[in-house]
C-alpha atoms as a PDB file:
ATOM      1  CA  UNK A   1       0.000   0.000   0.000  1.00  0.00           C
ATOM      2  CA  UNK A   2       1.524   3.412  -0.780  1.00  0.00           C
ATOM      3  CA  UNK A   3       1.016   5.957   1.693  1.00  0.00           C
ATOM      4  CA  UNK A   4       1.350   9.805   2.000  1.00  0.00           C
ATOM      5  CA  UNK A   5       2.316  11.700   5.272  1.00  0.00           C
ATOM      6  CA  UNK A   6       2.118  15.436   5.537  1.00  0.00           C
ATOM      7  CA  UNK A   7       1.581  18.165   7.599  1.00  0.00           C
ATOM      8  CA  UNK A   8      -1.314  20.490   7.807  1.00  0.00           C
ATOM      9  CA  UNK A   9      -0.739  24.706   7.702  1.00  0.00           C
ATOM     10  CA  UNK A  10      -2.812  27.604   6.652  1.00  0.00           C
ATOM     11  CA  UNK A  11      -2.543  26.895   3.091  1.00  0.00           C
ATOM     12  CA  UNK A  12      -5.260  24.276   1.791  1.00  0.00           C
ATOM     13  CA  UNK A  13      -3.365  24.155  -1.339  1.00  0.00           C
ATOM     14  CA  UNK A  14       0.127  23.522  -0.315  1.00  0.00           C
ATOM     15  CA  UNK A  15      -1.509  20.316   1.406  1.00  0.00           C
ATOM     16  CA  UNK A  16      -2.807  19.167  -1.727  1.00  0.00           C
ATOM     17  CA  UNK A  17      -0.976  20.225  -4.751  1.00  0.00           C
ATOM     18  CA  UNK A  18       2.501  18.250  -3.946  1.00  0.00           C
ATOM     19  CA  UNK A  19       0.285  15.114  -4.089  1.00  0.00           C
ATOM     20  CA  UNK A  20      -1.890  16.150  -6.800  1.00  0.00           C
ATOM     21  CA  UNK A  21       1.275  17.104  -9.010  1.00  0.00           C
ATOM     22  CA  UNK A  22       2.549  13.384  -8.783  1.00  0.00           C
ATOM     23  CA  UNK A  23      -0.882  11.665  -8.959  1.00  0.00           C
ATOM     24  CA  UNK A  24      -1.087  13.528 -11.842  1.00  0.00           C
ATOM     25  CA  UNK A  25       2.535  12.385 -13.625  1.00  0.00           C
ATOM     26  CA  UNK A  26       1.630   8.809 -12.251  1.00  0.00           C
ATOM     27  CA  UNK A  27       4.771   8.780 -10.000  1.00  0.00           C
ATOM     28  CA  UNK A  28       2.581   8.457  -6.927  1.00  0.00           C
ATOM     29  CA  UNK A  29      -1.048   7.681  -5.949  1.00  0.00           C
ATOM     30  CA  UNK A  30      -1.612   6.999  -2.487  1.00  0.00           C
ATOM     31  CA  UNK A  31      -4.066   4.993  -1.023  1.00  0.00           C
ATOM     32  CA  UNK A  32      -3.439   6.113   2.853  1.00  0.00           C
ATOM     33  CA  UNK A  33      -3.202   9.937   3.585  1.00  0.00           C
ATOM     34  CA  UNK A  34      -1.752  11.237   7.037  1.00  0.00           C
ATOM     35  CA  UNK A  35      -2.764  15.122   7.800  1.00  0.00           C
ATOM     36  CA  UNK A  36      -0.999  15.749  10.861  1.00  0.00           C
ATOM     37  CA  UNK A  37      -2.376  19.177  12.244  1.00  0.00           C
ATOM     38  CA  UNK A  38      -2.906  21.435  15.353  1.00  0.00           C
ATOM     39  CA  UNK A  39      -5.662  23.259  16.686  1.00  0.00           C
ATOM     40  CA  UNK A  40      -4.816  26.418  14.676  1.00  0.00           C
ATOM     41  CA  UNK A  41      -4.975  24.342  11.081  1.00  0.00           C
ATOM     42  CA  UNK A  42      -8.387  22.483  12.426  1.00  0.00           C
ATOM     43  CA  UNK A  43     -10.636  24.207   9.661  1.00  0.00           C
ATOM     44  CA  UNK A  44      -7.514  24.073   7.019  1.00  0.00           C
ATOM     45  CA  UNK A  45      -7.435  19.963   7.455  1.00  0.00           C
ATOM     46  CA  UNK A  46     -10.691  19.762   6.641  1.00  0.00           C
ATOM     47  CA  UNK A  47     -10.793  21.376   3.874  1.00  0.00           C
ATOM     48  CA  UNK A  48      -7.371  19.620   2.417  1.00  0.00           C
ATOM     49  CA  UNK A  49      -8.872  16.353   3.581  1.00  0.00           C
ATOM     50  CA  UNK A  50     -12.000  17.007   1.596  1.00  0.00           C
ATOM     51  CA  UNK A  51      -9.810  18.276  -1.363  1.00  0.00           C
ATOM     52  CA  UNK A  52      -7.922  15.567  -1.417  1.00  0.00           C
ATOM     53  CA  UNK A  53     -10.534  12.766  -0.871  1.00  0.00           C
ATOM     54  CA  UNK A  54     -11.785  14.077  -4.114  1.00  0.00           C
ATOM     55  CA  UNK A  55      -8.321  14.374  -6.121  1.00  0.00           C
ATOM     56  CA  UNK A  56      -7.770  10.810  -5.394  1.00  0.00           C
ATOM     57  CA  UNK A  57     -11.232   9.526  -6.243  1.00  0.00           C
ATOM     58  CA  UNK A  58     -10.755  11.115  -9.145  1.00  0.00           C
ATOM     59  CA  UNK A  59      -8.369   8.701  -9.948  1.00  0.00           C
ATOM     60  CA  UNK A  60     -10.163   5.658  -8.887  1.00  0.00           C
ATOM     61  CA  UNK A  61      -8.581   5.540  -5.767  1.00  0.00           C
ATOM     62  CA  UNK A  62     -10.763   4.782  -2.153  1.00  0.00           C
ATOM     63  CA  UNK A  63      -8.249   6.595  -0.261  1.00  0.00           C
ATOM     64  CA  UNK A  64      -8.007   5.980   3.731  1.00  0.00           C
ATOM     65  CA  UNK A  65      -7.799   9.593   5.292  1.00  0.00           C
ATOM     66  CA  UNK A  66      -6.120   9.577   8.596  1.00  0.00           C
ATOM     67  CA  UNK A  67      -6.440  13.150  10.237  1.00  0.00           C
ATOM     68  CA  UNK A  68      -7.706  12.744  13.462  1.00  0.00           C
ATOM     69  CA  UNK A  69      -6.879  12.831  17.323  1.00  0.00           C
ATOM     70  CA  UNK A  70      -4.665  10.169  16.889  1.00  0.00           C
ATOM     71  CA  UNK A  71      -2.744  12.637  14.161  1.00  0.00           C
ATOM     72  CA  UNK A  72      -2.921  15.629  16.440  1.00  0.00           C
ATOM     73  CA  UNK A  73       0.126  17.821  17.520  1.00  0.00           C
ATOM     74  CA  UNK A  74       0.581  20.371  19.852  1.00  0.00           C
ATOM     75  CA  UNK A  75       2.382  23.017  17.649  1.00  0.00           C
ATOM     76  CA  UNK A  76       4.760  24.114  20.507  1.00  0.00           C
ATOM     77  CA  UNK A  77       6.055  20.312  21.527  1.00  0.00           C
ATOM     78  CA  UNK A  78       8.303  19.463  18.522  1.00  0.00           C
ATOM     79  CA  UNK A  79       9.256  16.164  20.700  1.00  0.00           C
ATOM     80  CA  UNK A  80       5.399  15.156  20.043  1.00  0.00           C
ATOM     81  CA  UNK A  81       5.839  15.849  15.881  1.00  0.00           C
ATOM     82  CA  UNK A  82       8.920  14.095  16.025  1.00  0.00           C
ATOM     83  CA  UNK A  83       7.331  11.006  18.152  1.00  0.00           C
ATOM     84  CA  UNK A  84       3.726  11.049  15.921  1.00  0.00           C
ATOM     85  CA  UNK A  85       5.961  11.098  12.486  1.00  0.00           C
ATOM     86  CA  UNK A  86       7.822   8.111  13.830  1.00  0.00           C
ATOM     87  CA  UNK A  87       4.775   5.992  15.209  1.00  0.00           C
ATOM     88  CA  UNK A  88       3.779   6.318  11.415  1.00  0.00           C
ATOM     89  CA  UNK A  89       6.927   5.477   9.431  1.00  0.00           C
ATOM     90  CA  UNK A  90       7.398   2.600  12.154  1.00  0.00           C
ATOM     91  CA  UNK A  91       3.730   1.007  11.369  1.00  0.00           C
ATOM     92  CA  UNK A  92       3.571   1.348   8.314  1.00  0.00           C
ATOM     93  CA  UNK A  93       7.141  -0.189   7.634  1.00  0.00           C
ATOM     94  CA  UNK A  94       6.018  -3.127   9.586  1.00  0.00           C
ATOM     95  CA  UNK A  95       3.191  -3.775   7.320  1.00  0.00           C
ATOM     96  CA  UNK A  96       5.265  -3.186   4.311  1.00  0.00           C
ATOM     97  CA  UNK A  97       3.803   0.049   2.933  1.00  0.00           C
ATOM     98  CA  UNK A  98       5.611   2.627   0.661  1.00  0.00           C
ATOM     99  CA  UNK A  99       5.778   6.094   2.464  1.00  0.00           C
ATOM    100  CA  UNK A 100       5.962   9.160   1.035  1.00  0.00           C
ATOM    101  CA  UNK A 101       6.306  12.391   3.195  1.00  0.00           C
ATOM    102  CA  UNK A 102       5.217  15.861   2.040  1.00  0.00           C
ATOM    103  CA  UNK A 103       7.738  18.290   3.489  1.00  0.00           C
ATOM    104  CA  UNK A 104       6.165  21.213   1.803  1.00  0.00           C
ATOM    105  CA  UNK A 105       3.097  22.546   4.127  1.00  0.00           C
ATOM    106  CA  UNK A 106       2.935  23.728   7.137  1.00  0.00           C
ATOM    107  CA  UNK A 107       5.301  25.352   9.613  1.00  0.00           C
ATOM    108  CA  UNK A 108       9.626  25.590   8.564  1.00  0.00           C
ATOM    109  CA  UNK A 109      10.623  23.191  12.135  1.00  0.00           C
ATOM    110  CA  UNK A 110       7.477  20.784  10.533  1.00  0.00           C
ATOM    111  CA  UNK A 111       8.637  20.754   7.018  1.00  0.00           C
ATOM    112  CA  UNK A 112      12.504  20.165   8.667  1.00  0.00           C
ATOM    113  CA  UNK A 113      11.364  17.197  10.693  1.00  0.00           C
ATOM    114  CA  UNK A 114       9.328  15.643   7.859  1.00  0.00           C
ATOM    115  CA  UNK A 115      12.901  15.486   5.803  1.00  0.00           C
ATOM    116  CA  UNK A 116      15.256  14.473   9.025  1.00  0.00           C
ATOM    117  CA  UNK A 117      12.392  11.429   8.881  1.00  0.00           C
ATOM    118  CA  UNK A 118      13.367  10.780   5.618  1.00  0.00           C
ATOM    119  CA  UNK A 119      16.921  11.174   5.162  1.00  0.00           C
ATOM    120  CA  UNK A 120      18.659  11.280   9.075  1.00  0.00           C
ATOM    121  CA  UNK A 121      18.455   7.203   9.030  1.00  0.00           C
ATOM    122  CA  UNK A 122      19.834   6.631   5.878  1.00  0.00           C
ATOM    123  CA  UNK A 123      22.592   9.139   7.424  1.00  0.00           C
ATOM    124  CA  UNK A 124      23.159   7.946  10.715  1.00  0.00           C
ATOM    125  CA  UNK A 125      23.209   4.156   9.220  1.00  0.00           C
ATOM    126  CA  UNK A 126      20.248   2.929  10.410  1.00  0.00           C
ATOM    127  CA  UNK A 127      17.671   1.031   8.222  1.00  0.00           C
ATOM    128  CA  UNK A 128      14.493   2.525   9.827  1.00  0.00           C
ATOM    129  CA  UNK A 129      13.518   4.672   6.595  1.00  0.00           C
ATOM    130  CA  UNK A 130      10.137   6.319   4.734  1.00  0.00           C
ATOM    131  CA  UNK A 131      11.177   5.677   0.433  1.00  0.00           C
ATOM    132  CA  UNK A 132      10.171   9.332  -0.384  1.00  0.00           C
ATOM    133  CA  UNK A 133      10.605  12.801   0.834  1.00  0.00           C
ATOM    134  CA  UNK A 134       8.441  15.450  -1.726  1.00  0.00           C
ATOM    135  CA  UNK A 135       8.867  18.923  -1.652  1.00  0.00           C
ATOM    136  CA  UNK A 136       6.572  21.037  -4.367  1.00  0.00           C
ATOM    137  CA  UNK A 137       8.689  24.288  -4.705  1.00  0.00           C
ATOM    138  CA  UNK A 138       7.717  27.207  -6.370  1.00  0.00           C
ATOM    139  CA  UNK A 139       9.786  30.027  -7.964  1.00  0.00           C
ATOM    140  CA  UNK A 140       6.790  32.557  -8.102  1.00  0.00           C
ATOM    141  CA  UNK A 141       4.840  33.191  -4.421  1.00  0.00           C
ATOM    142  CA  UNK A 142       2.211  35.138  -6.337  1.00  0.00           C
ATOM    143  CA  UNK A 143       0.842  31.490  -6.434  1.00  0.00           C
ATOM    144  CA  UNK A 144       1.237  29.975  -3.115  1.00  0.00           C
ATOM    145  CA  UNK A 145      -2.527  29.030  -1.764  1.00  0.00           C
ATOM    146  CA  UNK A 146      -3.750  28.265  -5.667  1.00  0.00           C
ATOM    147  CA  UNK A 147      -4.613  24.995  -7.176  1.00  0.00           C
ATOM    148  CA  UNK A 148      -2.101  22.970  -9.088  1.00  0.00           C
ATOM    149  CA  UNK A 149      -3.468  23.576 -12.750  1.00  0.00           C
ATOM    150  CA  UNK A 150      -3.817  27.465 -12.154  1.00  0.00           C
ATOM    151  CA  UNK A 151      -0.186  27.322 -11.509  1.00  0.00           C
ATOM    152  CA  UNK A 152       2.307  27.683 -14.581  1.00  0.00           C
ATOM    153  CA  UNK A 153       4.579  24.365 -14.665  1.00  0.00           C
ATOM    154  CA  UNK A 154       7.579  26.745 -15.527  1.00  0.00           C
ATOM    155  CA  UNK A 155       7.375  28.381 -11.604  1.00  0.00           C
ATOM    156  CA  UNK A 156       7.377  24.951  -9.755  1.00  0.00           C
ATOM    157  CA  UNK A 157       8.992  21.993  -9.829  1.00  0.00           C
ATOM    158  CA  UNK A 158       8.309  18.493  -7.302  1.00  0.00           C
ATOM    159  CA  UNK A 159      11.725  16.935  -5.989  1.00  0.00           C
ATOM    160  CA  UNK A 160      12.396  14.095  -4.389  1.00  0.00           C
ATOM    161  CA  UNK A 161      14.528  15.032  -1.331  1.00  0.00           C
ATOM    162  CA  UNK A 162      16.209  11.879  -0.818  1.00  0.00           C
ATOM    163  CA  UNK A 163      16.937  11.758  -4.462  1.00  0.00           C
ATOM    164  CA  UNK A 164      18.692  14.740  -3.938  1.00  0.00           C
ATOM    165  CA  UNK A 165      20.251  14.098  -0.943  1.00  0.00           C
ATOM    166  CA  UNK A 166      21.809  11.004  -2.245  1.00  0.00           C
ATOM    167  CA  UNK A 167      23.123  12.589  -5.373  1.00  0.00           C
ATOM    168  CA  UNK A 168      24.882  15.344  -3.264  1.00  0.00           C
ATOM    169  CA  UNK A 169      26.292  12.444  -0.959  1.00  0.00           C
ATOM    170  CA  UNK A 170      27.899  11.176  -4.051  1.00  0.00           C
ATOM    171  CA  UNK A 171      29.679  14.129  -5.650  1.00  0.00           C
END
């Protein structure tokens, strides 16, 4: 099962357009969706979790939306971020699922743990690892907050993290 962890900010969009950019090239259709939020983002992780229940059964996909209590931060205990995002990757290993995390919403210190999940293992030496860190970066703010197709390709661009981690680890 492929599954998609992310974190939930004040920008519906930003939760949904990362996964809707690589459902769209084919590179990545989840079937499980993680919105980790706080009380602040309550009414923003609804709407992304209604946004992207609909993306993904637009593509024939059920999807499994996971965004409650169990999901729920307190935005001032990064311990508790770092401890939810590693319940996840550690379940979900253990049943043999394909994670992808979505660095690109929500606050910088989320965004920063959501790659050290991704990447720290594989440089510390430890197998314990998600298979895909996603960041959706765009060149031109004027569009943060808009959906994916009103957005010109040319201002954004969806990397793989660890892809790029790795390749700077071997120059």
């Amino acid at each position: 099962m492929k599954v998609w962890i992310t974190t939930v900010g004040k920008k519906p969009f930003a939760v949904l357009n990362a996964v809707w950019y690589l459902v769209r090239k084919g590179e990545y259709v989840p079937e499980r969706v993680y919105l980790i939020w706080n009380d602040f983002v309550e009414k923003e992780k609804e709407i992304a979790k209604n946004l992207i229940r609909v993306l993904l059964e637009s593509y024939g996909v059920s999807p499994e939306i996971i965004a409650d209590e169990s999901v729920k931060v307190d935005e001032d205990d990064f311990h508790e971020l770092i401890r939810t995002l590693v319940r996840i990757r550690d379940r979900e290993l253990a049943e043999g699922n394909e994670i992808a995390v979505d660095m690109t919403p929500g606050r910088k210190f989320m965004s920063a743990l959501s790659m050290y999940l991704g990447v720290a293992s594989e440089l510390i030496k430890k197998k314990k690892n998600v298979h895909r860190v996603y960041y959706l970066h765009l060149r031109d703010l004027r569009f943060v907050d808009k959906p994916l197709v009103l957005i010109p390709f040319g201002v954004q661009k969806c990397y793989n993290m660890r892809d790029e981690v790795n390749a700077c680890a071997k120059n």
